[in-house]
PDB file of N, CA and C in Angstrom:
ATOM      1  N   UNK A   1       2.158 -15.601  20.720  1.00  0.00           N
ATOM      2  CA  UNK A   1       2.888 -14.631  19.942  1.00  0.00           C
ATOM      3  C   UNK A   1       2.296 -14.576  18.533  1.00  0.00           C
ATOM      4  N   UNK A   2       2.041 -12.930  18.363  1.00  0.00           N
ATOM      5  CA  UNK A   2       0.935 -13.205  16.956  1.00  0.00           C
ATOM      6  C   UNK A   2       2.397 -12.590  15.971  1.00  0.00           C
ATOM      7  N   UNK A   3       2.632 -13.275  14.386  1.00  0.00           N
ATOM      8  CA  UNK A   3       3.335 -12.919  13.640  1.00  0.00           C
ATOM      9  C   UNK A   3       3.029 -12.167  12.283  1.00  0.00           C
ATOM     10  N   UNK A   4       3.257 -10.782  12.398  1.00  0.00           N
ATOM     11  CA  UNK A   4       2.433 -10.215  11.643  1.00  0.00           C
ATOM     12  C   UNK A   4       3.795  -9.944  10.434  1.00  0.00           C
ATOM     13  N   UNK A   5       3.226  -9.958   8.962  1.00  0.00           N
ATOM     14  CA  UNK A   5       4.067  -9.962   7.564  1.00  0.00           C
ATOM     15  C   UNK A   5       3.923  -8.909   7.429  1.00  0.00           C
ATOM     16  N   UNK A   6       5.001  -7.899   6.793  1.00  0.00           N
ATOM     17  CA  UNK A   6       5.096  -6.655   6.554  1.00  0.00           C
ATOM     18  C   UNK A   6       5.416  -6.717   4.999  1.00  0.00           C
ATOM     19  N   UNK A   7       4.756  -5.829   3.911  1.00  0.00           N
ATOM     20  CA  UNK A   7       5.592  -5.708   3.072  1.00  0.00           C
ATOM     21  C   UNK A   7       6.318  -4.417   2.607  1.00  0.00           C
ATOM     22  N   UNK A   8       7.544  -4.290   1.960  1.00  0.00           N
ATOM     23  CA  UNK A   8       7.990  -2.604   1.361  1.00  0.00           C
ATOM     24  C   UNK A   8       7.293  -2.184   0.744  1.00  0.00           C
ATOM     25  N   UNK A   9       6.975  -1.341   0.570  1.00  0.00           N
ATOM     26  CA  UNK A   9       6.045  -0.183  -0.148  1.00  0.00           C
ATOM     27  C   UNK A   9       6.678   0.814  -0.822  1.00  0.00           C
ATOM     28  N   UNK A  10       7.776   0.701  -0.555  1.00  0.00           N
ATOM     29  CA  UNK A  10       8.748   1.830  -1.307  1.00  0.00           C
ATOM     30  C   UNK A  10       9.529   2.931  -0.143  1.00  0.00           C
ATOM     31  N   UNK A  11      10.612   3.367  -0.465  1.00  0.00           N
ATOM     32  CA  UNK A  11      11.257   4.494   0.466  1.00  0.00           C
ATOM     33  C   UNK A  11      10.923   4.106   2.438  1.00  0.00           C
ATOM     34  N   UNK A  12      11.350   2.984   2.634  1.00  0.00           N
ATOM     35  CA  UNK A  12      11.111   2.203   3.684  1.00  0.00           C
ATOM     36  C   UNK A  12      10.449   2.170   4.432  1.00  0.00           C
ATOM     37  N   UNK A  13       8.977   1.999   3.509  1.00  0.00           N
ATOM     38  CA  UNK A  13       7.498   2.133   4.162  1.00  0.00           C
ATOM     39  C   UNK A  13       6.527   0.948   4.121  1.00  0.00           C
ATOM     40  N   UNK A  14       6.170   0.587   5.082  1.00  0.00           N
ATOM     41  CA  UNK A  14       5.989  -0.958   5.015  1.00  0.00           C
ATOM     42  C   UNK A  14       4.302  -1.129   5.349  1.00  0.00           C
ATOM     43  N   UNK A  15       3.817  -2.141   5.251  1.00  0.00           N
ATOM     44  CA  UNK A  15       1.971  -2.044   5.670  1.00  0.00           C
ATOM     45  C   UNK A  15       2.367  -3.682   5.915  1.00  0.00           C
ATOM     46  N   UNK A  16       1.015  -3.961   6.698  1.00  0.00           N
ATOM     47  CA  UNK A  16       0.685  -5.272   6.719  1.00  0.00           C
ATOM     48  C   UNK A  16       0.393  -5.728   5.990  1.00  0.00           C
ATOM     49  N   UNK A  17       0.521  -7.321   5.473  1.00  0.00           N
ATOM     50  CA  UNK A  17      -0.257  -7.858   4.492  1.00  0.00           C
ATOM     51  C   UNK A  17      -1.590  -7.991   4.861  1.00  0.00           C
ATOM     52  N   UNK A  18      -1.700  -8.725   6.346  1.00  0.00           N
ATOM     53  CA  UNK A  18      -3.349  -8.971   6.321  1.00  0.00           C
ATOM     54  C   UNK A  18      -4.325  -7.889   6.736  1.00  0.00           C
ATOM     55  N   UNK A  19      -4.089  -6.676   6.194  1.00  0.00           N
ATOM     56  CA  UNK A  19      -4.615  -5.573   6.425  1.00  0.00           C
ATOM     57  C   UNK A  19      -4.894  -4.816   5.225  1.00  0.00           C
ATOM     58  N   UNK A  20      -4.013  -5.549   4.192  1.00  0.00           N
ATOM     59  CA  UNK A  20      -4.525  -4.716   2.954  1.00  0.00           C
ATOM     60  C   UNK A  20      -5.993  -5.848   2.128  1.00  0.00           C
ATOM     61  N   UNK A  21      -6.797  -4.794   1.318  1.00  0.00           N
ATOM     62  CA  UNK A  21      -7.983  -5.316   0.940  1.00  0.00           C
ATOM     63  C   UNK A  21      -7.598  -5.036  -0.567  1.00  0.00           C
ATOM     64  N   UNK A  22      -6.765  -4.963  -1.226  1.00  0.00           N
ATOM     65  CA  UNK A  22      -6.565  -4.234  -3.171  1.00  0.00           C
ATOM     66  C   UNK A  22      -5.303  -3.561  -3.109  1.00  0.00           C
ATOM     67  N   UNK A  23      -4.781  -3.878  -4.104  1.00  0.00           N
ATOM     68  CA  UNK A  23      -3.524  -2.525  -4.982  1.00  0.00           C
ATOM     69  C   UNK A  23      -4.207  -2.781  -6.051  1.00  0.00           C
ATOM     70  N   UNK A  24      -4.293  -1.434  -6.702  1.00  0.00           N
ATOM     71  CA  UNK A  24      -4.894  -1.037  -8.039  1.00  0.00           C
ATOM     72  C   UNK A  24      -3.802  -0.101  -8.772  1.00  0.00           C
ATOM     73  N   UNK A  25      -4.030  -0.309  -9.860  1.00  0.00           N
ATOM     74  CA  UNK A  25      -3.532   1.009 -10.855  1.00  0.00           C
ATOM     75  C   UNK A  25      -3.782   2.431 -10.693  1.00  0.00           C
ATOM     76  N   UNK A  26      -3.330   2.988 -10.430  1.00  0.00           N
ATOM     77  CA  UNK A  26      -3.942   4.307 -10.144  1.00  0.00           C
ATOM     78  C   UNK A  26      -4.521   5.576 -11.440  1.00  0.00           C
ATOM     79  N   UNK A  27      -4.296   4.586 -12.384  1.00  0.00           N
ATOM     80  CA  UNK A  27      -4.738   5.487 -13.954  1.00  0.00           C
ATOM     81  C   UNK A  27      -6.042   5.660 -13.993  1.00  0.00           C
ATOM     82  N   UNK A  28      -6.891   4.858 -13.605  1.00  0.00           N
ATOM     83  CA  UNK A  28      -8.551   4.900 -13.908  1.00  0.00           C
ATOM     84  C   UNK A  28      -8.848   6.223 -13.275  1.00  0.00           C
ATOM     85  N   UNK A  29     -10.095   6.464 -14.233  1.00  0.00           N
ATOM     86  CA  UNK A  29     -10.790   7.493 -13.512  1.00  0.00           C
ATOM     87  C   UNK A  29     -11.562   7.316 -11.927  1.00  0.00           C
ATOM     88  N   UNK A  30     -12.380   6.241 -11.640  1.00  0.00           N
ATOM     89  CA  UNK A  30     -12.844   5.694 -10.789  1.00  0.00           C
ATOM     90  C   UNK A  30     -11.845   5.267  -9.638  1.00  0.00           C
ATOM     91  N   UNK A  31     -10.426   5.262  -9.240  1.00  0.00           N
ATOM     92  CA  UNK A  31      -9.289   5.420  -8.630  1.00  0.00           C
ATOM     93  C   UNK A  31      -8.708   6.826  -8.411  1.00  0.00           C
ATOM     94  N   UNK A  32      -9.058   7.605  -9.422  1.00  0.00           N
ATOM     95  CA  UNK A  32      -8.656   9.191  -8.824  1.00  0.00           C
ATOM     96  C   UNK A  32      -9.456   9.529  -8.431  1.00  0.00           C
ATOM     97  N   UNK A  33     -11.183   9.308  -8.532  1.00  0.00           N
ATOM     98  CA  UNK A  33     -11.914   9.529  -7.346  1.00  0.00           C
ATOM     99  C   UNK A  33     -11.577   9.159  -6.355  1.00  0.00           C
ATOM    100  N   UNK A  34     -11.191   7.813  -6.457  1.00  0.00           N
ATOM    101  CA  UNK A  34     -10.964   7.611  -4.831  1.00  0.00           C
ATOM    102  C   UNK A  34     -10.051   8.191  -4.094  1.00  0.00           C
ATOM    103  N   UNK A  35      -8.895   8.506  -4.576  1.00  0.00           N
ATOM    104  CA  UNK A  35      -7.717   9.503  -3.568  1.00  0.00           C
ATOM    105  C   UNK A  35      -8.268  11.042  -3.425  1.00  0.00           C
ATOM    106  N   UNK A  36      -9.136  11.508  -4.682  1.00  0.00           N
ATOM    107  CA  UNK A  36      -9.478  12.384  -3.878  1.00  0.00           C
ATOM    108  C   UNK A  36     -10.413  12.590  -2.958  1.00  0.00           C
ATOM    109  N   UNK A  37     -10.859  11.614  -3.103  1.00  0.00           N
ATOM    110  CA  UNK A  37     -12.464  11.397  -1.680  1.00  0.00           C
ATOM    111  C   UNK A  37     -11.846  10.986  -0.263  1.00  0.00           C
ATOM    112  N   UNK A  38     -10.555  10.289  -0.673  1.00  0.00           N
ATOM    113  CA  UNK A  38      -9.918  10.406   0.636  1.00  0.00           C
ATOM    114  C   UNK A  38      -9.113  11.232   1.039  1.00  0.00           C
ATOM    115  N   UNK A  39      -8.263  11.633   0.075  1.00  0.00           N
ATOM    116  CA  UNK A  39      -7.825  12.960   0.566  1.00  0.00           C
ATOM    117  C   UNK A  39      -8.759  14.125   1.337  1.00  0.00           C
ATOM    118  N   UNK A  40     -10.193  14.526   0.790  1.00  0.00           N
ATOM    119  CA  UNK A  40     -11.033  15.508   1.763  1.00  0.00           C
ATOM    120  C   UNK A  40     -11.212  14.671   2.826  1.00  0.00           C
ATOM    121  N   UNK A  41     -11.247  13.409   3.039  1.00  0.00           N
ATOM    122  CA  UNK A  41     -11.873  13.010   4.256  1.00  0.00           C
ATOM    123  C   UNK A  41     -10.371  12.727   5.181  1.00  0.00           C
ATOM    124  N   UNK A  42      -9.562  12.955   4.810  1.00  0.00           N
ATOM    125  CA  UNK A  42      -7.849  12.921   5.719  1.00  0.00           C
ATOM    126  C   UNK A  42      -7.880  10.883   5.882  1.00  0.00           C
ATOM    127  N   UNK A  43      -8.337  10.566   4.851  1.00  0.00           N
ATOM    128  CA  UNK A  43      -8.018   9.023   4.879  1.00  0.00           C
ATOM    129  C   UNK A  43      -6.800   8.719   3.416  1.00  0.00           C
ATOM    130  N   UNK A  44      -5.679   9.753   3.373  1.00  0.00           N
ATOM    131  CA  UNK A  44      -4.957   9.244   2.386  1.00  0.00           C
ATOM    132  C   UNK A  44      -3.402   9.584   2.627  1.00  0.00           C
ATOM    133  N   UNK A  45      -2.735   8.123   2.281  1.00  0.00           N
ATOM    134  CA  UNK A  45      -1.707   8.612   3.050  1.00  0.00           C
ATOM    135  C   UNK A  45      -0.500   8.656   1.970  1.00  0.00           C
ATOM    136  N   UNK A  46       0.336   9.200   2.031  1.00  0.00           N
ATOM    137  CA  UNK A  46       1.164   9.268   0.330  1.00  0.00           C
ATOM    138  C   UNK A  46       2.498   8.825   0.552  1.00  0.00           C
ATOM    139  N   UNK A  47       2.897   7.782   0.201  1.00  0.00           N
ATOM    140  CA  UNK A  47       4.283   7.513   0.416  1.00  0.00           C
ATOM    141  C   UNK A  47       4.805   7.393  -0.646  1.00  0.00           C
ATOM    142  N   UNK A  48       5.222   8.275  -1.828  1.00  0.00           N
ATOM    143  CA  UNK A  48       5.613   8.372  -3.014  1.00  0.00           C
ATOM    144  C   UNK A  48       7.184   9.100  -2.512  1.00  0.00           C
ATOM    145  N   UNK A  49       7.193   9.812  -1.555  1.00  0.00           N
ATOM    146  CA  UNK A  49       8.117  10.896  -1.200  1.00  0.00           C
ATOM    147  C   UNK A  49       8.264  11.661  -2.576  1.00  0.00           C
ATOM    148  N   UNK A  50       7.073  12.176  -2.984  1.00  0.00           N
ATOM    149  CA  UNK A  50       7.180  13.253  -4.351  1.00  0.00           C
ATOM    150  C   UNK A  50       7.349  12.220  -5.394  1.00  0.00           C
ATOM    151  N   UNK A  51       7.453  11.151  -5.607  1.00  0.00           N
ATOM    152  CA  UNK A  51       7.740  10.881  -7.413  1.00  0.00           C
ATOM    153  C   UNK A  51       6.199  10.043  -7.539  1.00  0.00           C
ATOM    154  N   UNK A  52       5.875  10.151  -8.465  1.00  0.00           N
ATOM    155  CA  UNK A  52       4.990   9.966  -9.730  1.00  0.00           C
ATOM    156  C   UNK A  52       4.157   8.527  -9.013  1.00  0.00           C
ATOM    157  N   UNK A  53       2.943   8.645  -8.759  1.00  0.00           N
ATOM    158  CA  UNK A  53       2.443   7.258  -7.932  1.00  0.00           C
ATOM    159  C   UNK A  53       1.778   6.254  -8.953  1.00  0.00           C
ATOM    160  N   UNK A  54       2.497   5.576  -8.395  1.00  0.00           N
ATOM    161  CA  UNK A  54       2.296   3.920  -9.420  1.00  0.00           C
ATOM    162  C   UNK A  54       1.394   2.708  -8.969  1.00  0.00           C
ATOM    163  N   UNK A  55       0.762   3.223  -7.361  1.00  0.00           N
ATOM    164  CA  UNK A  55      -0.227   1.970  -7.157  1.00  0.00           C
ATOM    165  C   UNK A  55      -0.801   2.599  -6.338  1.00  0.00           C
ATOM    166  N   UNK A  56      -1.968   2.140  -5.693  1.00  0.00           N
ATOM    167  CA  UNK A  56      -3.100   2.250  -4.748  1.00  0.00           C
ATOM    168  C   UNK A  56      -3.211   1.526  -3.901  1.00  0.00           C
ATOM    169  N   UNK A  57      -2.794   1.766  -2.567  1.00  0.00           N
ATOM    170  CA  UNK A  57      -3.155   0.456  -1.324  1.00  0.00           C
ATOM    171  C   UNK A  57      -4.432   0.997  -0.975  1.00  0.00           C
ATOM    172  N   UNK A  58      -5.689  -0.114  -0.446  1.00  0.00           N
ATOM    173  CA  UNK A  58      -6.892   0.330  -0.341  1.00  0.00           C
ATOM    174  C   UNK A  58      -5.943  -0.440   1.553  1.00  0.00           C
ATOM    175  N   UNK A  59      -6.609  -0.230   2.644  1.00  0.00           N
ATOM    176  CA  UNK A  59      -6.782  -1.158   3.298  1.00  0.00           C
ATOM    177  C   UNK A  59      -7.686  -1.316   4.122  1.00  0.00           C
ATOM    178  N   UNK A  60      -7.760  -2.160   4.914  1.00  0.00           N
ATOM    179  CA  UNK A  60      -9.263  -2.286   5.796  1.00  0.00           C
ATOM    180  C   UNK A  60      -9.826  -1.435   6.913  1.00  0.00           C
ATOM    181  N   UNK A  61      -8.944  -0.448   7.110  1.00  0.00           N
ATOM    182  CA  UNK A  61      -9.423   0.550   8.223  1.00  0.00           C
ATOM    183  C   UNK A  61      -9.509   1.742   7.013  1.00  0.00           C
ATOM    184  N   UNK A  62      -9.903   1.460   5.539  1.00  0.00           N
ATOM    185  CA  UNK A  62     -10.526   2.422   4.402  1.00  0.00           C
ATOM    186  C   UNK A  62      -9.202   3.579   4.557  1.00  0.00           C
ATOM    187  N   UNK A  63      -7.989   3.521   4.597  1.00  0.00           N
ATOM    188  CA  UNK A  63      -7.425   4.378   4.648  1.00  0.00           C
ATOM    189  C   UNK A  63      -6.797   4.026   2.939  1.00  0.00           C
ATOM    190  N   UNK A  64      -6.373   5.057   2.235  1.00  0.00           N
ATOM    191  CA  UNK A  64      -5.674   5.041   0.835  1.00  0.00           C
ATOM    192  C   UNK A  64      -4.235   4.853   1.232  1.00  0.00           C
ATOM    193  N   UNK A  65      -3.180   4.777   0.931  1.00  0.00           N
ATOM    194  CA  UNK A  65      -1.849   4.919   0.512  1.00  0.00           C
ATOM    195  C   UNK A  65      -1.512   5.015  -0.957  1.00  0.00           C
ATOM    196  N   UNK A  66      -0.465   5.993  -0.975  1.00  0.00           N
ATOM    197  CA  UNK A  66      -0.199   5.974  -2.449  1.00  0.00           C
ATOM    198  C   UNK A  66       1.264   5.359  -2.190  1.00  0.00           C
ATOM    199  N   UNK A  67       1.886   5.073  -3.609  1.00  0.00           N
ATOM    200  CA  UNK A  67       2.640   4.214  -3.124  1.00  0.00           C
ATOM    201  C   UNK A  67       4.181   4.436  -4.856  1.00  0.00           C
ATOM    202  N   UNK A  68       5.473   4.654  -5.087  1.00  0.00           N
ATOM    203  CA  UNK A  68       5.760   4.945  -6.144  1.00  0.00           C
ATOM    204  C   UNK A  68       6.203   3.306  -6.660  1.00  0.00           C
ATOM    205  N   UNK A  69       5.577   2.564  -5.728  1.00  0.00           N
ATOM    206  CA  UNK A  69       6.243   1.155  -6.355  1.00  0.00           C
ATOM    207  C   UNK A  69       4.855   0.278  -7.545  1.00  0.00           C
ATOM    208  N   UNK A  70       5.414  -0.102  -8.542  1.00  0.00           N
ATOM    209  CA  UNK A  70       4.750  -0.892  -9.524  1.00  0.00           C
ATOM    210  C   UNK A  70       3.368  -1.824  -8.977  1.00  0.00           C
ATOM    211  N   UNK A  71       2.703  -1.712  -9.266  1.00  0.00           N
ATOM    212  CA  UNK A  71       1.407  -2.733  -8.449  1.00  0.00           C
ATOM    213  C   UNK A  71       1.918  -4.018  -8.743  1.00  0.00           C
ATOM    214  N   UNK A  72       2.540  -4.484 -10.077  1.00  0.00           N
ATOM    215  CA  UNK A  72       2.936  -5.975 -10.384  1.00  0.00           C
ATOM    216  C   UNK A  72       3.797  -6.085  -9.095  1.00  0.00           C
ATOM    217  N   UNK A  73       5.160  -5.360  -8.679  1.00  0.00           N
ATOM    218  CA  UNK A  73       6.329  -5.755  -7.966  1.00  0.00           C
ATOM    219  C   UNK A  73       5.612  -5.755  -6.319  1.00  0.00           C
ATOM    220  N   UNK A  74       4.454  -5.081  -5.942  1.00  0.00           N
ATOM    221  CA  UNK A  74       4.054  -5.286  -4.947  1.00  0.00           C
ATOM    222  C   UNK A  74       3.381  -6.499  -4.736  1.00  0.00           C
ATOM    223  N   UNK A  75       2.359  -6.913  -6.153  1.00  0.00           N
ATOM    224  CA  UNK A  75       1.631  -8.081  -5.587  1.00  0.00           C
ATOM    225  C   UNK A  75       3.158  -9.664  -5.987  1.00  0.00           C
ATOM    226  N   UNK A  76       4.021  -8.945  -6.192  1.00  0.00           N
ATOM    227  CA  UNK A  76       5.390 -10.171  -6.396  1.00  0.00           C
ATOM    228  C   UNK A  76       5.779 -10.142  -4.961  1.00  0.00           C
ATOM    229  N   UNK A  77       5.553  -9.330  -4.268  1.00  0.00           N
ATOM    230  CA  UNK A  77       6.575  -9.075  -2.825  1.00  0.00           C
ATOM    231  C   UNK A  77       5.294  -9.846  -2.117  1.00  0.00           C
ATOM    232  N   UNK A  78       4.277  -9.274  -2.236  1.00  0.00           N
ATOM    233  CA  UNK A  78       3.375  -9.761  -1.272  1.00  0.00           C
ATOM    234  C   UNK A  78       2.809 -11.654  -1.024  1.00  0.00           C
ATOM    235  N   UNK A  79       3.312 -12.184  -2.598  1.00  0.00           N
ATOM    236  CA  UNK A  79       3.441 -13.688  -2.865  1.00  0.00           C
ATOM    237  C   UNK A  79       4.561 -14.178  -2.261  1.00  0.00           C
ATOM    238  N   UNK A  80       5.725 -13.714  -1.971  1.00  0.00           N
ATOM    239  CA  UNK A  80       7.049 -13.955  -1.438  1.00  0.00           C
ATOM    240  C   UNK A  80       7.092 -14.342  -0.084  1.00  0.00           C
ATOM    241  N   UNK A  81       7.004 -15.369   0.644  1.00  0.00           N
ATOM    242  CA  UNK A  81       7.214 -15.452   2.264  1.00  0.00           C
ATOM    243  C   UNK A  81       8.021 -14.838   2.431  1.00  0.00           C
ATOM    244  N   UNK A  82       9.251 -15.036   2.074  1.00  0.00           N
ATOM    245  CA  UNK A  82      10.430 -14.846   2.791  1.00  0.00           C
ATOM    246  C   UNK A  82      11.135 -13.634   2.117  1.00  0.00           C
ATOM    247  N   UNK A  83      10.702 -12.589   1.781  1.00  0.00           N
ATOM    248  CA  UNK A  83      10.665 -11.431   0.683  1.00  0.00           C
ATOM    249  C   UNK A  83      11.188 -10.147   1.934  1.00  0.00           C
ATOM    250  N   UNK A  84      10.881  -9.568   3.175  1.00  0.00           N
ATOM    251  CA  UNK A  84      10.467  -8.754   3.795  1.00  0.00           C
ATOM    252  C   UNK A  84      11.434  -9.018   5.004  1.00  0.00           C
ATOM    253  N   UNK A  85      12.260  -8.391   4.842  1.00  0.00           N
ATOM    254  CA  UNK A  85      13.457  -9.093   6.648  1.00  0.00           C
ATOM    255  C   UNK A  85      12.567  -8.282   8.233  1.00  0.00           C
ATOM    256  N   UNK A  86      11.444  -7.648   7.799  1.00  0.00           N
ATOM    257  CA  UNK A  86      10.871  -7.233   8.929  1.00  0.00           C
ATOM    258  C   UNK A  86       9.395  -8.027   9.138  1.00  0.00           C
ATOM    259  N   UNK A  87       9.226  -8.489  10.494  1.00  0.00           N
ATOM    260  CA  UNK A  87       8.688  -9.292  10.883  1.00  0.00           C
ATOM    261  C   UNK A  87       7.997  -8.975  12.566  1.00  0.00           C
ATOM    262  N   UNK A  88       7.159  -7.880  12.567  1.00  0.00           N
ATOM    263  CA  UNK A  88       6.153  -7.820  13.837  1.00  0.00           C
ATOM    264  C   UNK A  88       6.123  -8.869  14.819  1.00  0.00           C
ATOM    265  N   UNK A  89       6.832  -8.855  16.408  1.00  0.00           N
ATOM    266  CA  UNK A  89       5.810  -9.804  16.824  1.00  0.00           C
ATOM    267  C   UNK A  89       5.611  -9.016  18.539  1.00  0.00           C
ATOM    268  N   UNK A  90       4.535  -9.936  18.626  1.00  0.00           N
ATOM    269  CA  UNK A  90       3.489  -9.076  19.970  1.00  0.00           C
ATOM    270  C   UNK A  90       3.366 -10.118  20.804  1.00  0.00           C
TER     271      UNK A  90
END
């Protein structure tokens, strides 16, 4: 039985931990390239539900997420074992 960690992402949207590769700030210039390079290539996925995006999930299948939660409070959730009451198992 493999146990896979989920974390919130905001508006009850969750990713794997061992699947993400970065959360970044999304202010840089070199970061709005990147959503829009993924946006033309349909690798960006937006879970802001419309408000104002506050971080960048990169993850390892190169897909973007945008995300309206704080990059600090994500990489706090993502340090947290026991942070996430949802818990994958296969």
């Amino acid at each position: 039985m493999i146990n896979e960690r989920l974390i919130n992402i905001g508006f009850g949207n969750y990713v794997l931990v061992k699947r993400l590769i970065a959360v970044v700030n999304p202010a840089s210039s070199p970061m709005k390239r990147l959503r829009e390079d993924a946006r033309a290539e349909a690798r960006l996925v937006d879970a802001t539900q419309g408000r104002k995006t506050r971080s960048i999930l990169i993850m390892d299948s190169n897909h973007v997420i945008l995300s309206a939660v704080q990059t600090e409070t994500i990489r706090v959730r993502i340090g947290q074992e026991g942070e996430t009451p949802c818990d994958v198992k296969d």
